[in-house]
Protein backbone atom coordinates (compact mmCIF):
# COMPACT_ATOMS: atom_id res chain seq x y z
CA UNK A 1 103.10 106.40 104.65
CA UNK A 2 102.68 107.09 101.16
CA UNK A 3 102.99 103.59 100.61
CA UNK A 4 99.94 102.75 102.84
CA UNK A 5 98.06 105.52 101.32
CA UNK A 6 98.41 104.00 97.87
CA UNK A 7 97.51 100.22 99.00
CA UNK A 8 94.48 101.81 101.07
CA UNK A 9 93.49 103.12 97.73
CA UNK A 10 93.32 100.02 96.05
CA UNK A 11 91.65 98.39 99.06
CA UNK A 12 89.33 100.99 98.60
CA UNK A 13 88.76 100.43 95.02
CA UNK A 14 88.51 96.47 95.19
CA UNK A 15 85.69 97.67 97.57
CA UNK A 16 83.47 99.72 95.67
CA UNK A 17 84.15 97.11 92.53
CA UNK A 18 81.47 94.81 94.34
CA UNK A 19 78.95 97.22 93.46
CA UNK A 20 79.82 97.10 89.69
CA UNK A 21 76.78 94.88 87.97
CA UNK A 22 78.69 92.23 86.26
CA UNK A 23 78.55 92.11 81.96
CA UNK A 24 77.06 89.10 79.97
CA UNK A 25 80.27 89.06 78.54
CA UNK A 26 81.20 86.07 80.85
CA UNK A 27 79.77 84.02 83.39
CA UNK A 28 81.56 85.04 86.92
CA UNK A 29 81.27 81.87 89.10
CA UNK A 30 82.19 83.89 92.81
CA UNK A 31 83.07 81.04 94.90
CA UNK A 32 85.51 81.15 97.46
CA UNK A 33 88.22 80.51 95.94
CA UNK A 34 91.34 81.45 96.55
CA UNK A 35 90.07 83.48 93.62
CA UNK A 36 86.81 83.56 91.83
CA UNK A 37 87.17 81.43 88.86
CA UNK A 38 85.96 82.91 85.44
CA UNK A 39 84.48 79.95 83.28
CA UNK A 40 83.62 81.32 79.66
CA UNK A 41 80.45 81.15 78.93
CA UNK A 42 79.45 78.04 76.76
CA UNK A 43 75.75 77.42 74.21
CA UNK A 44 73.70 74.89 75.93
CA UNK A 45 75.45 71.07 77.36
CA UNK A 46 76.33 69.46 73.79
CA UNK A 47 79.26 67.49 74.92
CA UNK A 48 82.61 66.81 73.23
CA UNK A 49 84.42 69.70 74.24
CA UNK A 50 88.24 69.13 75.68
CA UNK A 51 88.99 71.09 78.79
CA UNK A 52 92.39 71.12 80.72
CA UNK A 53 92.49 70.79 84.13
CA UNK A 54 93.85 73.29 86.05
CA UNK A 55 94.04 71.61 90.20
CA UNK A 56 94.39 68.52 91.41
CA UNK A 57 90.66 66.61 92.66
CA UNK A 58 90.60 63.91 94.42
CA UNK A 59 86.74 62.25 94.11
CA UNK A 60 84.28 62.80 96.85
CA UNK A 61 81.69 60.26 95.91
CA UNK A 62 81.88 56.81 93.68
CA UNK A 63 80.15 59.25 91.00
CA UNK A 64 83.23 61.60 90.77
CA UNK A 65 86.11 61.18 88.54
CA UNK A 66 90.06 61.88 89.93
CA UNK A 67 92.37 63.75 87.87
CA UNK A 68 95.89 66.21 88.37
CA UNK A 69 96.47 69.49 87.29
CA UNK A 70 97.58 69.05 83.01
CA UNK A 71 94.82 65.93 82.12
CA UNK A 72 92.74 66.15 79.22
CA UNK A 73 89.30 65.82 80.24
CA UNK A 74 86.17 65.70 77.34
CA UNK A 75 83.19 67.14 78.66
CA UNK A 76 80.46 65.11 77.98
CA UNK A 77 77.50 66.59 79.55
CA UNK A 78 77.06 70.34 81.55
CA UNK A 79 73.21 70.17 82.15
CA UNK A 80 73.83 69.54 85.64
CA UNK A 81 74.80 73.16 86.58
CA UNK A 82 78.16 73.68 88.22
CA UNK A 83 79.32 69.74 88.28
CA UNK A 84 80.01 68.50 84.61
CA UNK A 85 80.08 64.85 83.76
CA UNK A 86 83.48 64.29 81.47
CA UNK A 87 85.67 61.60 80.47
CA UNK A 88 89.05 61.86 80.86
CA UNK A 89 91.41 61.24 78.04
CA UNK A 90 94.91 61.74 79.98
CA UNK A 91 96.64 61.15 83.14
CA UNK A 92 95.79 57.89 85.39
CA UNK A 93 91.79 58.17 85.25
CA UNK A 94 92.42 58.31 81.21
CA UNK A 95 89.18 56.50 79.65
CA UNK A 96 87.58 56.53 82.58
CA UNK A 97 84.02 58.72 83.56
CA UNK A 98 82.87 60.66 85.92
CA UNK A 99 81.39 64.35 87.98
CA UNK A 100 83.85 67.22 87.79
CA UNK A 101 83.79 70.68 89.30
CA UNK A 102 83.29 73.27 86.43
CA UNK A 103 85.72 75.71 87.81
CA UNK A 104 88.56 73.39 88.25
CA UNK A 105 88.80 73.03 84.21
CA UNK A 106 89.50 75.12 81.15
CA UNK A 107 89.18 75.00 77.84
CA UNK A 108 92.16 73.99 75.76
CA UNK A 109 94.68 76.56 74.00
CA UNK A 110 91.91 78.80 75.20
CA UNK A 111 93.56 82.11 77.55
CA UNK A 112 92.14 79.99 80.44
CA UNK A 113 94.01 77.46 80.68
CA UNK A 114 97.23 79.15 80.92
CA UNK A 115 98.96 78.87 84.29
CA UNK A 116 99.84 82.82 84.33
CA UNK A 117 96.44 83.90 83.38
CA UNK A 118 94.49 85.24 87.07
CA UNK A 119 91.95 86.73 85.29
CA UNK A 120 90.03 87.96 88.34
CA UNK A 121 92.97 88.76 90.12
CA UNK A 122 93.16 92.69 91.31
CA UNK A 123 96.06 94.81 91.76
CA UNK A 124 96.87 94.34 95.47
CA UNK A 125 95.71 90.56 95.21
CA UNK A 126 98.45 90.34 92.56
CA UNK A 127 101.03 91.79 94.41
CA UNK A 128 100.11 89.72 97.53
CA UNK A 129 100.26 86.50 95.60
CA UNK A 130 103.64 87.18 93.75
CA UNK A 131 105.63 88.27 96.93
CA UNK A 132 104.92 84.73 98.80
CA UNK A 133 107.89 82.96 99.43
CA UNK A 134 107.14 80.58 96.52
CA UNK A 135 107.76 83.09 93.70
CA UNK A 136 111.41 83.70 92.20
CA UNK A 137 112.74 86.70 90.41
CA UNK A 138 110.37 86.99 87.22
CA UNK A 139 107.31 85.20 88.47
CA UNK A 140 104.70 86.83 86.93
CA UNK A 141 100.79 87.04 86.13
CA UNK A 142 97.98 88.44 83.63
CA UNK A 143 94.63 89.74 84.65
CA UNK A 144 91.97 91.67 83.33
CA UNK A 145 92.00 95.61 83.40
CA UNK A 146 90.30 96.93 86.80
CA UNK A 147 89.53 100.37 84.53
CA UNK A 148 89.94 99.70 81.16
CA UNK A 149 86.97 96.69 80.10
CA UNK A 150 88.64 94.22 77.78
CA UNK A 151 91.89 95.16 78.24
CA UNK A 152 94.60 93.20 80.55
CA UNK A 153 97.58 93.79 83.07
CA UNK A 154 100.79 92.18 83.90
CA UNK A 155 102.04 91.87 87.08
CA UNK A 156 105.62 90.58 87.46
CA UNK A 157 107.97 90.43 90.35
CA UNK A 158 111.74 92.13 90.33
CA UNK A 159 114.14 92.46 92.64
CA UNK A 160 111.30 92.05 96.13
CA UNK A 161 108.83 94.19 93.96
CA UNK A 162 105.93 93.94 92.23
CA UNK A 163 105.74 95.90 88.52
CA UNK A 164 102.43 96.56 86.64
CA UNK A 165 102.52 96.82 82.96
CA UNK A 166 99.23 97.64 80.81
CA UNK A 167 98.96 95.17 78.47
CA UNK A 168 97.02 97.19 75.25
CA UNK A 169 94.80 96.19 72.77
CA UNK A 170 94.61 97.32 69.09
CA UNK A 171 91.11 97.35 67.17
CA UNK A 172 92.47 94.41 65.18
CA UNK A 173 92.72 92.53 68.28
CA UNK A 174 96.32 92.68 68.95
CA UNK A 175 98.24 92.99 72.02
CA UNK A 176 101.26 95.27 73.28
CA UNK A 177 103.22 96.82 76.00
CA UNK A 178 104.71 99.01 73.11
CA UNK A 179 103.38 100.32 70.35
CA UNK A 180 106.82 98.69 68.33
CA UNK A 181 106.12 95.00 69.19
CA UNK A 182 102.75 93.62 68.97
CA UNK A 183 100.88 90.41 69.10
CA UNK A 184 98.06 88.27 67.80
CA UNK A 185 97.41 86.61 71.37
CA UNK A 186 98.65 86.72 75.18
CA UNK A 187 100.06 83.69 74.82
CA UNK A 188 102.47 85.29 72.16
CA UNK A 189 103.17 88.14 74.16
CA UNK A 190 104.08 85.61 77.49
CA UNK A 191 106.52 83.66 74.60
CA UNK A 192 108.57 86.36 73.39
CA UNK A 193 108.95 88.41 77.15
CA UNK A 194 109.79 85.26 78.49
CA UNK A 195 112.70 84.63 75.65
CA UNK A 196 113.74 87.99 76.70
CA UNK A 197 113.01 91.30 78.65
CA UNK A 198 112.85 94.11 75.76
CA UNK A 199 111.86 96.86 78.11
CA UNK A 200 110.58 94.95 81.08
CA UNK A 201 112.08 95.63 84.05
CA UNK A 202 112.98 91.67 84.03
CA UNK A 203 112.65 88.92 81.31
CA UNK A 204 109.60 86.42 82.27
CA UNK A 205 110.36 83.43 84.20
CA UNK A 206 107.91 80.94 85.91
CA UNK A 207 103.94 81.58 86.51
CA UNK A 208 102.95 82.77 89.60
CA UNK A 209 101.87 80.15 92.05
CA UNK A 210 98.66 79.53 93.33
CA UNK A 211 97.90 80.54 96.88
CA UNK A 212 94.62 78.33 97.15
CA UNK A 213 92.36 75.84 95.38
CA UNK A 214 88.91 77.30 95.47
CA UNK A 215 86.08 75.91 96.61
CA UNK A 216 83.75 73.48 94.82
CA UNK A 217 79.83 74.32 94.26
CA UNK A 218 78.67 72.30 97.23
CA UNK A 219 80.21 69.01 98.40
CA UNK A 220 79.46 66.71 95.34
CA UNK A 221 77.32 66.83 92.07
CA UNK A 222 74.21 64.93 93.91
CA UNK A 223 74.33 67.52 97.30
CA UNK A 224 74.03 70.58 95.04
CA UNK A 225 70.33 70.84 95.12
CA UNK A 226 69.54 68.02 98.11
CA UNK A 227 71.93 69.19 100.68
CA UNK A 228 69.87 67.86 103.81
CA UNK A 229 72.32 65.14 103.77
CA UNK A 230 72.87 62.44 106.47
CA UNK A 231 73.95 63.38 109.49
CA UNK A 232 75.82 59.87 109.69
CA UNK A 233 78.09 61.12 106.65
CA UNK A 234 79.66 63.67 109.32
CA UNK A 235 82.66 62.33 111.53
CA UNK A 236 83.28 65.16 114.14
CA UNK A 237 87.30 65.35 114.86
CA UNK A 238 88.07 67.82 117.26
CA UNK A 239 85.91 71.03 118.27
CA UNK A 240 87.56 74.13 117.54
CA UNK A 241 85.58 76.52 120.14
CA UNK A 242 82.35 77.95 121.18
CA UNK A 243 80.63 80.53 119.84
CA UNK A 244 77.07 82.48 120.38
CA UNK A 245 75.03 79.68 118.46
CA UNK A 246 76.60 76.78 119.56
CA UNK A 247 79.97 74.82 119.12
CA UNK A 248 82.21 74.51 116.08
CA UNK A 249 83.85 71.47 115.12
CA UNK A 250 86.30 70.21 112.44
CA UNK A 251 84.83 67.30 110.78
CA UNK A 252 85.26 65.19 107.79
CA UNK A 253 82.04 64.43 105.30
CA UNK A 254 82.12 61.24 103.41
CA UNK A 255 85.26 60.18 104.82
CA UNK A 256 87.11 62.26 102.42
CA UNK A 257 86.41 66.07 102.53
CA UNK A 258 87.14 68.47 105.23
CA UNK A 259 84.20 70.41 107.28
CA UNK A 260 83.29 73.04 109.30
CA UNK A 261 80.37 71.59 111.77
CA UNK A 262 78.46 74.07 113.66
CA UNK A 263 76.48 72.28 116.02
CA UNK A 264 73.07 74.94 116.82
CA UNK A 265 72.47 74.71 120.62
CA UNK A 266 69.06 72.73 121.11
CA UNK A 267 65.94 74.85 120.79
CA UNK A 268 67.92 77.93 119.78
CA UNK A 269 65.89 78.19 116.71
CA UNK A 270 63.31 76.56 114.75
CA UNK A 271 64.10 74.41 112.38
CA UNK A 272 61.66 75.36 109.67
CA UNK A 273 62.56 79.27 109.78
CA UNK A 274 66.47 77.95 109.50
CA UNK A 275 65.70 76.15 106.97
CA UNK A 276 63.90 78.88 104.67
CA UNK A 277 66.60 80.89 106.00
CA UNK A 278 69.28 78.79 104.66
CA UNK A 279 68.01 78.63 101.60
CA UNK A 280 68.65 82.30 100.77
CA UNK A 281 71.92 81.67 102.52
CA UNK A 282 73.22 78.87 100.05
CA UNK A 283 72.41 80.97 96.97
CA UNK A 284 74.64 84.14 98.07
CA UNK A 285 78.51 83.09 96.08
CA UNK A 286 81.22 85.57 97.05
CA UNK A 287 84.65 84.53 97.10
CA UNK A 288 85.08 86.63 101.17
CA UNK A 289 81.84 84.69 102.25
CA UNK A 290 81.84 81.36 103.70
CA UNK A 291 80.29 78.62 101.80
CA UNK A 292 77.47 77.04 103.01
CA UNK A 293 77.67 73.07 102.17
CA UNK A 294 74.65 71.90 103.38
CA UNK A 295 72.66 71.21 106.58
CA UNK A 296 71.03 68.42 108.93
CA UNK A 297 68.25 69.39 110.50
CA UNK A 298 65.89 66.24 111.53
CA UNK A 299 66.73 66.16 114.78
CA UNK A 300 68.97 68.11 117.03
CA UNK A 301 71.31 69.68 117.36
CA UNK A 302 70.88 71.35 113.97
CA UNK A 303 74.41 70.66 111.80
CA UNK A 304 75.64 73.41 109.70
CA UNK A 305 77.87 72.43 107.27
CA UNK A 306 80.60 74.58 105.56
CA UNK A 307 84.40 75.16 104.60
CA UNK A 308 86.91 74.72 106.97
CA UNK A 309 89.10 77.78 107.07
CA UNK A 310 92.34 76.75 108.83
CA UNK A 311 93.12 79.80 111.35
CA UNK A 312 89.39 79.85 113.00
CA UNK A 313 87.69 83.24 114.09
CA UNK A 314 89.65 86.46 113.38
CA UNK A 315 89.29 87.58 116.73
CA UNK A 316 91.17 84.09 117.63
CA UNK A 317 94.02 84.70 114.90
CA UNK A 318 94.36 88.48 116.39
CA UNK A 319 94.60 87.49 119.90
CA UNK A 320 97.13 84.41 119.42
CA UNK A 321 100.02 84.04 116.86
CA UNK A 322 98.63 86.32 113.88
CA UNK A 323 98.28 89.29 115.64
CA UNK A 324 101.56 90.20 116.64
CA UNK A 325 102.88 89.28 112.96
CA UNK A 326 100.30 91.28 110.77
CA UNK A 327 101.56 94.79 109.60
CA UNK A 328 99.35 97.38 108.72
CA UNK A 329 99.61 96.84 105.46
CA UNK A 330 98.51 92.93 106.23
CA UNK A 331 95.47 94.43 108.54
CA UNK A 332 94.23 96.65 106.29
CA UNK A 333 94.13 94.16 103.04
CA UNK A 334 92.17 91.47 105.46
CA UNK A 335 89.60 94.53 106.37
CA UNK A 336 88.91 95.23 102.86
CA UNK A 337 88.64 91.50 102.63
CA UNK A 338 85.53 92.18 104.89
CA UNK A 339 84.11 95.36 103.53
CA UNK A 340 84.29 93.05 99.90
CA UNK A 341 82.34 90.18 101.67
CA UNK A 342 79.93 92.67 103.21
CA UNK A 343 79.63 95.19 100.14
CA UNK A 344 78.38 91.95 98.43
CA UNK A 345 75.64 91.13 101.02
CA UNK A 346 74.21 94.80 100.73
CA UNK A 347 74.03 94.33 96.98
CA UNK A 348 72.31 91.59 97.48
CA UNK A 349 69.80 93.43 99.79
CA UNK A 350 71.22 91.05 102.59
CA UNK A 351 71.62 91.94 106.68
CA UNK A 352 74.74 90.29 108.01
CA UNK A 353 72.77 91.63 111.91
CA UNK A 354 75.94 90.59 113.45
CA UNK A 355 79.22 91.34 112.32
CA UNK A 356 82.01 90.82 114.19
CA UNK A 357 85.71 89.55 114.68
CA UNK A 358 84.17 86.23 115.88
CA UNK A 359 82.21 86.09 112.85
CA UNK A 360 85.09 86.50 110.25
CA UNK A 361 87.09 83.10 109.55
CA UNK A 362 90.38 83.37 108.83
CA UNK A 363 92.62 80.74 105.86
CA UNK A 364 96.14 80.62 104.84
CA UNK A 365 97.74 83.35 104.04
CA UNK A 366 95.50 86.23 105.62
CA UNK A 367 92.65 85.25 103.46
CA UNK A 368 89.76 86.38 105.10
CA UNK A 369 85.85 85.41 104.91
CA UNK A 370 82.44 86.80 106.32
CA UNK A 371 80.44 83.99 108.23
CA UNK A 372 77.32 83.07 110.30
CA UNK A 373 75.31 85.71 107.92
CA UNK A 374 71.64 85.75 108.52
CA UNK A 375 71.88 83.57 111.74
CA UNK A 376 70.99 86.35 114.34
CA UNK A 377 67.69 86.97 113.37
CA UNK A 378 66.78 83.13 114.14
CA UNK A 379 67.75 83.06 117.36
CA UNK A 380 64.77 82.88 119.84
CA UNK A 381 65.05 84.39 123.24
CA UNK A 382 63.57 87.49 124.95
CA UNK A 383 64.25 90.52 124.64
CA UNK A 384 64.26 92.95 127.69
CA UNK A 385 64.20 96.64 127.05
CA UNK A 386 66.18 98.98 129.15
CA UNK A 387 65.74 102.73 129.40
CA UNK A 388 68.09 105.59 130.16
CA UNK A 389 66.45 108.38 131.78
CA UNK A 390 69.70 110.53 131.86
């Protein structure tokens, strides 16, 4: 019990931390991610600068440019908001040009680029990550500080457990775990734990792994701002159920990247009010929200176009093979999941109107977003007023 009662507490904090304004000292991209991506924030789109990538992308459109996790990629030109135009100087697209996602690169030799470095990464997201079955004795992380700003953690797994270490910081910028043994950088500190364990509870071995590749701003560099997009670019697959606003199908856009299709039941709503609506919707970022892609709305049905989460509707996952595998401990981490998604909206001075199991998507590993946000204040129909007279 005591156990629960700690990881409720950190649910509880990872909560209320979506009310915290965020600094200027970086620029927080919250996409979905598997985690929000921190990109440091750069002066104005001069080019030249070498980033390392950190996923694998495989292009969307002719304009985009393939690379693998480790390429050298020059950025060439960042006035185009969240897609960058780069050339990339390694790996099998080497010389070649092209539109990458911003958060799927780093800068090189900076802290970012380091496979162990989850810098948005909280306590119990840390501890979920390293105890997947893909971790080994001494897989381990660094993240920033929850309550101390500028300061970091490390999070490393012995023995089936997860260990959290503050990781200091002198006023000359140095780093320690003890005051005897200090460091100019993180990445000296990762060298000399993972040579040996001097006072860890295990010497450092391999990174942890990534649970997820997060999402991309939009579907390509030319949808980001015109995302009425052809409905002909949509190849519906297989339809995944029904819900109040109409059915929900697994498609493909472009022939090359998953969707979520929501097909709006004809004469549901109008068009126009969806439309302003959906504007408001594509601007709200927050790694437990669904992303809206984009939308076709010329004729109907309306298309609503987002990212495919694997498990479908909570309520779905509860009722078939999740439910009777989640512990507490899982349930409670995928409700604060929720409460993160919805603190967000609220901050935002957004009405969700309709939240509800059916409404909450489920991805691998219990990951856990808000959806259909805003769409049950378009719905026309009549409403018929009942009274109680006892």
């Amino acid at each position: 019990m005591t156990v629960i009662q700690e990881r409720l507490s950190l649910c509880w904090q990872r909560f209320l931390s979506c009310f915290k304004k965020p600094t200027q000292a970086n620029s927080e991209l919250t996409v979905n991610p598997a985690e929000t991506v921190t990109v440091p924030e750069n002066d104005a789109a001069t080019g030249g600068e070498l980033y390392i990538a950190l996923y694998d992308y495989s292009p969307r459109t002719n304009g985009d440019l393939c690379f693998y996790a480790g390429d050298l990629l020059e950025v060439l030109d960042r006035s185009a908001g969240e897609w960058w135009f780069a050339k990339a100087h390694s790996g099998l697209s080497a010389s070649k040009q092209g539109y990458i996602p911003c958060n799927y690169v780093a800068p090189v030799e900076s802290v970012y680029a380091e496979q162990w470095y989850f810098p948005d990464a909280k306590r119990p997201d840390a501890e979920k990550m390293l105890l997947t079955g893909e971790n080994q004795n001494g897989a381990f992380l660094i993240r920033k500080s929850e309550t101390q700003k500028g300061e970091h953690s490390l999070s490393v797994l012995d023995s089936g457990k997860v260990k959290h270490y503050k990781l200091r910081k002198l006023d000359t910028g140095q780093y320690y775990v003890s005051r005897t043994r200090c460091f100019e950088t993180l990445q000296d500190l990762v060298a000399h734990y993972s040579r040996q364990s001097d006072g860890l509870c295990v010497q450092l071995r391999e990174p942890c792994k990534k649970i997820e590749v997060p999402q991309t701003f939009g579907l390509s560099y030319n949808t980001v701002d015109h995302w009425e997009i052809d409905r002909n670019s949509i190849k519906l697959l297989k339809k995944l159920g029904m819900g109040q606003f109409g059915e929900v199908w697994e498609g493909v856009w472009n022939n090359t990247t998953p969707v979520a299709v929501k097909k709006l039941k004809p004469g549901m709503m109008a068009p126009a009010d969806f439309l302003r609506e959906a504007q408001i919707m594509k601007t709200l970022r927050h790694p437990k929200l669904i992303q809206l892609y984009a939308v076709c709305t010329m004729e109907e049905p309306i298309y609503i176009i987002t990212e495919l989460m694997k498990n479908g509707s909570l309520q779905e996952y509860l009722i078939k093979d999740g439910g009777s595998t989640l512990s507490l401990l899982d349930l409670t981490e995928m409700a604060a999941q929720v409460a993160s998604g919805m603190a967000y909206l609220e901050l935002q001075n957004y009405i969700h109107r309709d939240l509800a199991a059916r409404n909450v998507l489920v991805g691998e590993n219990n990951i856990c977003k808000v959806a259909d946000f805003g769409l049950a204040r378009l719905i026309l129909y009549d409403f018929t007023l009942f009274e109680c007279n006892e």
